[in-house]
C-alpha atoms as a PDB file:
ATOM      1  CA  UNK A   1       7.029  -3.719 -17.673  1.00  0.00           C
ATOM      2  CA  UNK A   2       4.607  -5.949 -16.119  1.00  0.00           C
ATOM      3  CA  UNK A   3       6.183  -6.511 -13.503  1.00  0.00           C
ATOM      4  CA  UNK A   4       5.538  -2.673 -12.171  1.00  0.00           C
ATOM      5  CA  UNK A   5       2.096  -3.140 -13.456  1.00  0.00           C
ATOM      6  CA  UNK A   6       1.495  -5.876 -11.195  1.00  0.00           C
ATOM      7  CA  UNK A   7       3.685  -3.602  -8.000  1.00  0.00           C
ATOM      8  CA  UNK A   8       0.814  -0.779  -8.649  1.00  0.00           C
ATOM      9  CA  UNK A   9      -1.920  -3.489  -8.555  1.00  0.00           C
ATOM     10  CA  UNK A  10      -0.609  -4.542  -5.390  1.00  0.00           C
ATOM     11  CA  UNK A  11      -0.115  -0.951  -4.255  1.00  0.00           C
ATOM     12  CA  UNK A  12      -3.769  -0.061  -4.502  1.00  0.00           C
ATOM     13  CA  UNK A  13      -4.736  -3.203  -3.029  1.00  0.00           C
ATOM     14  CA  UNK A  14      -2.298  -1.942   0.219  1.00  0.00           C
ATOM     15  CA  UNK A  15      -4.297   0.543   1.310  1.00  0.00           C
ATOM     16  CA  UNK A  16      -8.173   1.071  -0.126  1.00  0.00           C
ATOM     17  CA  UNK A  17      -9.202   4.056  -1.814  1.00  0.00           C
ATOM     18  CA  UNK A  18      -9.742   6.659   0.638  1.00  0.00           C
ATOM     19  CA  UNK A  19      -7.785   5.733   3.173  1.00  0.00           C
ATOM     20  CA  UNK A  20      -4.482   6.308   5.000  1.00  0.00           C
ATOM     21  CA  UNK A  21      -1.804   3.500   6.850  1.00  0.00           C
ATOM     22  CA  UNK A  22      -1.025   5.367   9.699  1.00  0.00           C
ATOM     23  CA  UNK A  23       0.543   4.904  13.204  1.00  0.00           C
ATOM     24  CA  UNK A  24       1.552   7.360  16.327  1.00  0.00           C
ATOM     25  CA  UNK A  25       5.364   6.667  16.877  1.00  0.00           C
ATOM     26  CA  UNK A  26       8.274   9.114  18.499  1.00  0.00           C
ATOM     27  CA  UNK A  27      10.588  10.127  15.895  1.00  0.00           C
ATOM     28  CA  UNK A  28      14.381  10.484  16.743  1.00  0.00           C
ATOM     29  CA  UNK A  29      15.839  13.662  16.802  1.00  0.00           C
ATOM     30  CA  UNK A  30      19.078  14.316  14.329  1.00  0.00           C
ATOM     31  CA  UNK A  31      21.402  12.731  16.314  1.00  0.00           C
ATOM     32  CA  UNK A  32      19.272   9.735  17.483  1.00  0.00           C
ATOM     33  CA  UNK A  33      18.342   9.002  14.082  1.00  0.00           C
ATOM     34  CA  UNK A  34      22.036   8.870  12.472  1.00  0.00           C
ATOM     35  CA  UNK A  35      23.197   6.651  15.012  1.00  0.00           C
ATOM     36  CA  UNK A  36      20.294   4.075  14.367  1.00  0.00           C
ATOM     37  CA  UNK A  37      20.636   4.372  10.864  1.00  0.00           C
ATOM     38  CA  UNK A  38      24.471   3.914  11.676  1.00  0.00           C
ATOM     39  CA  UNK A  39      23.572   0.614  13.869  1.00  0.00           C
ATOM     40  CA  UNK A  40      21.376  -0.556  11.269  1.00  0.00           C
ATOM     41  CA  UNK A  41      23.905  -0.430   8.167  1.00  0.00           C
ATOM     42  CA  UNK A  42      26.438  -2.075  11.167  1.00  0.00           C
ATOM     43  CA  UNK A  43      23.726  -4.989  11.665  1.00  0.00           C
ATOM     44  CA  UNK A  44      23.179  -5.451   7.910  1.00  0.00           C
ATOM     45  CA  UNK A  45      26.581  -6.183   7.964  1.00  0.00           C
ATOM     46  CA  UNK A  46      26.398  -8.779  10.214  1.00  0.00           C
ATOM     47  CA  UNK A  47      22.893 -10.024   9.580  1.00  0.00           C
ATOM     48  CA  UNK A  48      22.030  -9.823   6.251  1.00  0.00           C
ATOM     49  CA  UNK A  49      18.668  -8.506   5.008  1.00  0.00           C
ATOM     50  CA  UNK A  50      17.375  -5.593   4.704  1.00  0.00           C
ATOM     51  CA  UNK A  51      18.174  -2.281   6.851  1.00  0.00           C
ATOM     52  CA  UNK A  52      15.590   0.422   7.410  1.00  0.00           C
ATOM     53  CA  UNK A  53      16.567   3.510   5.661  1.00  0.00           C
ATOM     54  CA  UNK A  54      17.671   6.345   8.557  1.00  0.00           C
ATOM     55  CA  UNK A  55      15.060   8.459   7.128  1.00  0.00           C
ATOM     56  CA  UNK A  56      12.191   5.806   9.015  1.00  0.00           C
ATOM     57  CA  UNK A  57      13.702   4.647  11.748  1.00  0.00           C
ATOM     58  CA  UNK A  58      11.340   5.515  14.353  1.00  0.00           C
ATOM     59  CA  UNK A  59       9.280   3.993  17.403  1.00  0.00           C
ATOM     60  CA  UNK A  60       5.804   3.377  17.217  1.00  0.00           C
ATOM     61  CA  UNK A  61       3.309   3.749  19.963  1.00  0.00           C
ATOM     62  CA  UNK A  62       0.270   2.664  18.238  1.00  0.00           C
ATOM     63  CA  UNK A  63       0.060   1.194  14.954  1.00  0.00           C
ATOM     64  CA  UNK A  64      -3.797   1.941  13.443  1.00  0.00           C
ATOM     65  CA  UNK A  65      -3.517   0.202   9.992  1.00  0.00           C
ATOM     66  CA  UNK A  66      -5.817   1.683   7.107  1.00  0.00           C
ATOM     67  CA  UNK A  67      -8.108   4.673   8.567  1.00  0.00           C
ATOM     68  CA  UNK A  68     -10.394   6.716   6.451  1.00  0.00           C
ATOM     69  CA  UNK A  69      -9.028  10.068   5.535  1.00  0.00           C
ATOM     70  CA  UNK A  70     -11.710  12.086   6.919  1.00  0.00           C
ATOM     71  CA  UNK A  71     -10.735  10.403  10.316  1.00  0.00           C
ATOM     72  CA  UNK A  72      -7.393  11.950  10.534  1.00  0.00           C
ATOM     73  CA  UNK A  73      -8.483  15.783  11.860  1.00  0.00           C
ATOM     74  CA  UNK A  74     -10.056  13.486  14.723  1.00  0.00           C
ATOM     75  CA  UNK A  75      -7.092  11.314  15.638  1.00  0.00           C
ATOM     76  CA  UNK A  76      -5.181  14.598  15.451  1.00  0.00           C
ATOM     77  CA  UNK A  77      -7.324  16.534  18.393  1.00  0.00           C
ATOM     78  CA  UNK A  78      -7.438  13.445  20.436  1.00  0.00           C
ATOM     79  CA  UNK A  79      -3.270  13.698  20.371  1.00  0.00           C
ATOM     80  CA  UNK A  80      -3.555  17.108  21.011  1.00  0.00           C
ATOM     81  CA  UNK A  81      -5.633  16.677  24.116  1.00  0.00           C
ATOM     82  CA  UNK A  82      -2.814  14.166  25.213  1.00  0.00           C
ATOM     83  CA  UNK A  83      -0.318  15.084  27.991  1.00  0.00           C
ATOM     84  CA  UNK A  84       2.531  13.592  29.131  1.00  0.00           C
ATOM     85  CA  UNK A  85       6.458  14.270  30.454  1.00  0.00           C
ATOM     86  CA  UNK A  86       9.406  14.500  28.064  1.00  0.00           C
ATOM     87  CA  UNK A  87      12.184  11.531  29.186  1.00  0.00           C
ATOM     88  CA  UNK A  88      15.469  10.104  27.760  1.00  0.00           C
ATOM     89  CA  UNK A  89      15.013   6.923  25.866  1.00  0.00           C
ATOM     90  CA  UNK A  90      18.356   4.915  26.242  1.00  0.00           C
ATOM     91  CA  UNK A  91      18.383   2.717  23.394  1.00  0.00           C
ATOM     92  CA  UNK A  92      20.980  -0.357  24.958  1.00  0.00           C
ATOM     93  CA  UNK A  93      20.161  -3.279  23.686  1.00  0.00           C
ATOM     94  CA  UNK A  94      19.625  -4.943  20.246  1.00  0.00           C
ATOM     95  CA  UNK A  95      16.819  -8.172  19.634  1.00  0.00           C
ATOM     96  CA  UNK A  96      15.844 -10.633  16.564  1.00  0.00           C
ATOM     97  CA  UNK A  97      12.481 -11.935  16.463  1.00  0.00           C
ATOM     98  CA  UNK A  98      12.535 -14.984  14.284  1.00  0.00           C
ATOM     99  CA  UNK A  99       8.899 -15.379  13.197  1.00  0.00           C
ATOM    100  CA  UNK A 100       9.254 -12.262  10.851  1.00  0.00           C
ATOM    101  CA  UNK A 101      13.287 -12.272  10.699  1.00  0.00           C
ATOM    102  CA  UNK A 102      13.084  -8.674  11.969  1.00  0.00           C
ATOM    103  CA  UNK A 103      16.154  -7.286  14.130  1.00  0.00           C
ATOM    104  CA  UNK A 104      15.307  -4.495  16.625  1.00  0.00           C
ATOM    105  CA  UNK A 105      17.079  -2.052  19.352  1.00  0.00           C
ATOM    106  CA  UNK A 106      15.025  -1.313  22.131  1.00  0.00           C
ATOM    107  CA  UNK A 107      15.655  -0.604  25.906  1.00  0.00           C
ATOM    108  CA  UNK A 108      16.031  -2.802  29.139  1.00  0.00           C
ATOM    109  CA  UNK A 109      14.016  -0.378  31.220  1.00  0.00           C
ATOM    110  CA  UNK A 110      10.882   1.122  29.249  1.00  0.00           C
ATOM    111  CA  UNK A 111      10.431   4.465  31.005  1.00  0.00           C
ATOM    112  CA  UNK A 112       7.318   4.871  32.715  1.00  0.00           C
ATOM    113  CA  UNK A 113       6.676   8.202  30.815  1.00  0.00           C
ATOM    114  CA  UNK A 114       6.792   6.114  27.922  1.00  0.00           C
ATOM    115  CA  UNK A 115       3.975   3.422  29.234  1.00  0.00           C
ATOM    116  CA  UNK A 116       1.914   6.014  30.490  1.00  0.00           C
ATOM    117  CA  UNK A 117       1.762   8.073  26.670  1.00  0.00           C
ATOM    118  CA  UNK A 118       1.495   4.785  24.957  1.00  0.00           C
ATOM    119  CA  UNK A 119      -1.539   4.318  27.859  1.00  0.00           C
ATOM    120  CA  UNK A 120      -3.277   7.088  27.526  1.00  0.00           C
ATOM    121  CA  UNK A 121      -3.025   7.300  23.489  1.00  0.00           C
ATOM    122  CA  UNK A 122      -4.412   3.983  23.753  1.00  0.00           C
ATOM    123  CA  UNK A 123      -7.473   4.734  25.794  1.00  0.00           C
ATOM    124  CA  UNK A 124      -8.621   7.542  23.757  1.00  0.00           C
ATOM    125  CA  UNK A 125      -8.187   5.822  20.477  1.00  0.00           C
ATOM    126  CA  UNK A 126     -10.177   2.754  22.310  1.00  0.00           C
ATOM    127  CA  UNK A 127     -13.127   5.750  23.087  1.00  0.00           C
ATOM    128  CA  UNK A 128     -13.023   6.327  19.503  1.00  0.00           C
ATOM    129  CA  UNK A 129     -13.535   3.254  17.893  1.00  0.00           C
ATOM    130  CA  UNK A 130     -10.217   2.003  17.236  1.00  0.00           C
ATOM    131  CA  UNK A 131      -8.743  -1.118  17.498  1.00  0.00           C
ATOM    132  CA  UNK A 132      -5.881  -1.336  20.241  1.00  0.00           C
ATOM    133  CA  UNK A 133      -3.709  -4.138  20.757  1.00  0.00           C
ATOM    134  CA  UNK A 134      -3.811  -5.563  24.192  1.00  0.00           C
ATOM    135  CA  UNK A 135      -1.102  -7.206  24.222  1.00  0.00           C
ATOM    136  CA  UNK A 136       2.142  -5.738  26.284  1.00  0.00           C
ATOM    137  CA  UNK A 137       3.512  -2.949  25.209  1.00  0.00           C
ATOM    138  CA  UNK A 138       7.322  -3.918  23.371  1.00  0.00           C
ATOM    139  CA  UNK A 139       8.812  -0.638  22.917  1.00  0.00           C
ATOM    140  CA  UNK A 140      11.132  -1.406  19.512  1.00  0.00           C
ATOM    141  CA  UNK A 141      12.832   0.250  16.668  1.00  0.00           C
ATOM    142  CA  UNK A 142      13.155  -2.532  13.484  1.00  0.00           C
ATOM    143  CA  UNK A 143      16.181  -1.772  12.332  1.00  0.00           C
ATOM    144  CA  UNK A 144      16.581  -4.736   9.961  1.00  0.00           C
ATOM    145  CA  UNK A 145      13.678  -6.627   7.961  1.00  0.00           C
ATOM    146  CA  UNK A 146      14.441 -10.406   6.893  1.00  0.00           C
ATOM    147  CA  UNK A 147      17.688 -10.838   8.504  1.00  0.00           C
ATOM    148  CA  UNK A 148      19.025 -14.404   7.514  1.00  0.00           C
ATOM    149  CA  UNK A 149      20.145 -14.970  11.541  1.00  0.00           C
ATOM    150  CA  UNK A 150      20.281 -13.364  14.428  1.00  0.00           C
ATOM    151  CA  UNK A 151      23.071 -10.439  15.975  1.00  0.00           C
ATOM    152  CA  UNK A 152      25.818 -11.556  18.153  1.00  0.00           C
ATOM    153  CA  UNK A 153      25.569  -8.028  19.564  1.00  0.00           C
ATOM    154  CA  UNK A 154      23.502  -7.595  22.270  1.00  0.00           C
ATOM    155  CA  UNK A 155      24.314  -4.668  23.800  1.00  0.00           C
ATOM    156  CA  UNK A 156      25.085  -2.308  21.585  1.00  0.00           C
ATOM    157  CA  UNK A 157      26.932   1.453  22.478  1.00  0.00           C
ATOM    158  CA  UNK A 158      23.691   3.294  24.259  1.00  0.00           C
ATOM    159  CA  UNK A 159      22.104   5.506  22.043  1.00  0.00           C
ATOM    160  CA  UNK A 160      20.748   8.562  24.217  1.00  0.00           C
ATOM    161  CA  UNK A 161      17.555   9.461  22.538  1.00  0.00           C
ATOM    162  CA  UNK A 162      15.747  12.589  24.424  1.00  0.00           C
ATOM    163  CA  UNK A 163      12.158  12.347  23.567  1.00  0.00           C
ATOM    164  CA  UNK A 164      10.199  15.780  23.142  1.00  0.00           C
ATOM    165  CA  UNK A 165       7.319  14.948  21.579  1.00  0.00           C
ATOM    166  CA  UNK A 166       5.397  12.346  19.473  1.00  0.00           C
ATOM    167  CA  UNK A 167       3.879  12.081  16.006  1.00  0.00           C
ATOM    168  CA  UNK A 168       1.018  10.862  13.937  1.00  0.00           C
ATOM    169  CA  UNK A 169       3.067   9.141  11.200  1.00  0.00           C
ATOM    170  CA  UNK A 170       1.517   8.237   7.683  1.00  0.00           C
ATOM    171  CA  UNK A 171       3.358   4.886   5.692  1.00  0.00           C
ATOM    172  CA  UNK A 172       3.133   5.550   1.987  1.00  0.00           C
ATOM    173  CA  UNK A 173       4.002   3.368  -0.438  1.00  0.00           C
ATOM    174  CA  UNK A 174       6.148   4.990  -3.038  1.00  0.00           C
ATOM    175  CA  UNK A 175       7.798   3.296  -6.185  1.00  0.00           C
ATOM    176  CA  UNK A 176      10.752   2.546  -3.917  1.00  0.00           C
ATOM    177  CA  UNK A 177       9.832   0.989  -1.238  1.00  0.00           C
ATOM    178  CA  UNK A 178       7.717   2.460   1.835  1.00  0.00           C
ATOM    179  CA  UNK A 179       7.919   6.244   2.925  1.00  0.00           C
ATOM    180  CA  UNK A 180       7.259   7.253   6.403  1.00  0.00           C
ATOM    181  CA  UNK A 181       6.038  10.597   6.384  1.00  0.00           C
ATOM    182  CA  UNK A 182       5.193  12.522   9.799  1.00  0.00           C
ATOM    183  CA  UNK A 183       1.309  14.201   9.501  1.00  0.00           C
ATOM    184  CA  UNK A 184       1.669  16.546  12.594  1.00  0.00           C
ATOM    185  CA  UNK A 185       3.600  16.063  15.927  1.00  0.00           C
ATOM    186  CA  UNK A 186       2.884  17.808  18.886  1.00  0.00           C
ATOM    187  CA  UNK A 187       5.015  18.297  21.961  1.00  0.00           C
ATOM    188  CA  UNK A 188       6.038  16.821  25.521  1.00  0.00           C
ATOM    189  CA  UNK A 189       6.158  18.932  28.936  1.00  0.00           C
ATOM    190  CA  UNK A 190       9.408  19.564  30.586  1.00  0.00           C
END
């Protein structure tokens, strides 16, 4: 019993009263999203450690961390003022960073429709205050957290993912484990 007294102690220290843990990310269609899950359980396998559940795999654009609540209706016109073209995403090759034992698929060619959105999110969340890495942008999708060594496979079948849109994405920490849950999304052009 104490021990899940001490999990929601920790909980509420996560994320401070009135606030939110929230990134922008594109979220797989159906398809996209079963075959990463399906990659994932395959790398477990192989791995070890501990595979994201198909229900979050995603890609994030922008991670924000813990914003007030009564920020949220203004990160969601600035993504609403954002434009950009809808592209394919082919997911080809798979990664292991060992400083956080995480295991990731990702692409050898990051489309530039994809560096221009994660640009221009960027630059308006910069105009309002927030904090923007500066680093490179990595495009990745963890598939595996604390993997005990890296994959032998490299490249991986390509996983066609057409991207139509992107979301503001909320991480909520549930009795099980964390729960990505999309806030809004709004759409790409043709």
């Amino acid at each position: 019993m104490e021990g899940r007294a001490q999990r929601r102690r920790q909980i509420r220290r996560d994320v401070p009263a009135g606030t939110v843990r929230l990134f922008f990310a594109l979220w797989p269609e159906a398809g996209a999203q079963r075959a990463l899950g399906a990659l994932a359980q395959d790398l477990k396998r192989e791995c070890g450690g501990r595979a994201v559940p198909r229900h979050n795999v995603h890609l994030t654009l922008i991670f924000l961390g813990n914003v007030e609540r009564t920020r949220i209706p203004r990160l969601e016109a600035l993504a609403a003022g954002i434009r950009g073209a809808r592209f394919d995403l082919a997911v080809n090759c798979v990664e292991f960073w060992p400083h956080n034992r995480i295991t990731w698929a990702g692409t050898r060619h990051c489309p530039e429709a994809l560096r221009e959105l994660v640009a221009r999110l960027g630059q308006g969340l910069a105009a309002e205050g927030f904090r923007v890495d500066g680093r490179p942008y990595v495009p990745h999708i963890t598939l595996l957290r604390n993997a005990r060594r890296p994959t032998v496979t490299a490249a991986p079948p390509v996983i066609n993912w057409p991207v139509t849109g992107f979301a503001l994405v909320e991480s909520a920490q549930r009795e099980r484990g964390r729960v990505y849950e999309v806030v809004r999304d709004w759409p790409l052009t043709a």
